[in-house]
Protein backbone atom coordinates (compact mmCIF):
# COMPACT_ATOMS: atom_id res chain seq x y z
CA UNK A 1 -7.25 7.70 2.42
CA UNK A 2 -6.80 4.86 0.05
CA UNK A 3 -3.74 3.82 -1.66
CA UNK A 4 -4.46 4.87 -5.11
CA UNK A 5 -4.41 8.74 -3.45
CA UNK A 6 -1.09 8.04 -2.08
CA UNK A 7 1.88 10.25 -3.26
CA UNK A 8 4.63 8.98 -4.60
CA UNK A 9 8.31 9.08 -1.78
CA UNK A 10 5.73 8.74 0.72
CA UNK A 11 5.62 5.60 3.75
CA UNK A 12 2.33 4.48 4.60
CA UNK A 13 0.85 2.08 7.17
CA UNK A 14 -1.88 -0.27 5.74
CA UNK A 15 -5.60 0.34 7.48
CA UNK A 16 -7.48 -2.45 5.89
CA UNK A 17 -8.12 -4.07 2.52
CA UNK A 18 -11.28 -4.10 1.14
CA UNK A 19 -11.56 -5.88 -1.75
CA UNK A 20 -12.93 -9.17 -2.95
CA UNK A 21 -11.86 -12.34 -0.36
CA UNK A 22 -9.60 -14.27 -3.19
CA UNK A 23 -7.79 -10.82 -3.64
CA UNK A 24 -7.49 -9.75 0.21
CA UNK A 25 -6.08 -13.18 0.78
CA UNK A 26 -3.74 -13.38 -1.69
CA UNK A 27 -2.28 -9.70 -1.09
CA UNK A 28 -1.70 -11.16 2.58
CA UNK A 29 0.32 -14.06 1.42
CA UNK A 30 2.51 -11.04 -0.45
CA UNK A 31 2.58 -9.39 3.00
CA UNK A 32 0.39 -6.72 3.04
CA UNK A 33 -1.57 -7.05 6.52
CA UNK A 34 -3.31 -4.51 8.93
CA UNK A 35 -0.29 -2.75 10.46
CA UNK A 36 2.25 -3.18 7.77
CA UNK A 37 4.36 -0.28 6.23
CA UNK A 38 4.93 0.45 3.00
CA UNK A 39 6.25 2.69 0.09
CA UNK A 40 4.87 4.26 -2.59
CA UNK A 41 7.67 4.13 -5.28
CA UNK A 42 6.20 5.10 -8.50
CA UNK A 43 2.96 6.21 -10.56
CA UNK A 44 1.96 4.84 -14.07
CA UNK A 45 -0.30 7.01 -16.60
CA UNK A 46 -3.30 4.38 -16.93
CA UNK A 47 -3.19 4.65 -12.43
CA UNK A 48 -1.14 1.46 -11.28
CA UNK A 49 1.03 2.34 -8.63
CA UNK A 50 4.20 0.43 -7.43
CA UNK A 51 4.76 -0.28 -4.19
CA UNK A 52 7.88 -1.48 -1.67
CA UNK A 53 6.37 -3.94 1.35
CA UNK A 54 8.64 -6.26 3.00
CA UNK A 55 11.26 -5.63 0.89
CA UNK A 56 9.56 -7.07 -2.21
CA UNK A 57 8.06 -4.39 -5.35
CA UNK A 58 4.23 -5.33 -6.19
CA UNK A 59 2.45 -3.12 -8.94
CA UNK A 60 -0.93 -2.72 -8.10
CA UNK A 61 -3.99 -1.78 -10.60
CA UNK A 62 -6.37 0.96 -9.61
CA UNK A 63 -9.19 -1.56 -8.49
CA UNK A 64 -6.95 -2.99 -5.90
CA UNK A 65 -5.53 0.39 -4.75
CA UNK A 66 -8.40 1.80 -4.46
CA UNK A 67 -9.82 -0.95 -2.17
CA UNK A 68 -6.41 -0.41 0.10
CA UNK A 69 -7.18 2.11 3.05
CA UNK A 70 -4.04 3.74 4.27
CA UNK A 71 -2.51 6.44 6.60
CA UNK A 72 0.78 8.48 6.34
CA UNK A 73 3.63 8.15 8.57
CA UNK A 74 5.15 11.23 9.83
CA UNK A 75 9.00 10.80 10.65
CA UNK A 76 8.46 10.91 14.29
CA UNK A 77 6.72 7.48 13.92
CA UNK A 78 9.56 6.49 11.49
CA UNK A 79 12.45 6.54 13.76
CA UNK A 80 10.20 4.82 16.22
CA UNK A 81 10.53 1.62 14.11
């Protein structure tokens, strides 16, 4: 699933980024690699979506969200962490 699906509450382990190179870089200089949890916190109207990654908020736009595959943790795999 991709990040813009994500619901809101809800940890999530980043898959892979696809979007365009200057982008995918520059999200992985905010932290957001392959492997690397994160939180969905909130949902705007015109579809950006704030996240928590590292302890830092980003707000997203649909276009990168989108381009943002992801996969839910349960809570077995959080208290593994």
């Amino acid at each position: 699933m991709t990040l813009f699906e994500a619901k809101k509450e809800t940890t999530y382990v980043v898959k892979g980024l696809y979007v365009e190179e200057a982008v995918t870089r520059r999200l992985q200089a905010l932290g957001l690699n392959d492997g690397t949890c994160l939180t969905v916190l909130n949902r705007k109207k015109k579809g950006a979506i704030i996240i928590k990654v590292r302890g830092t908020r980003l707000a997203l736009g649909k276009h990168i969200s989108s381009g943002i595959e992801v996969n839910e943790i349960t809570e077995g795999e959080k208290e593994n962490e």
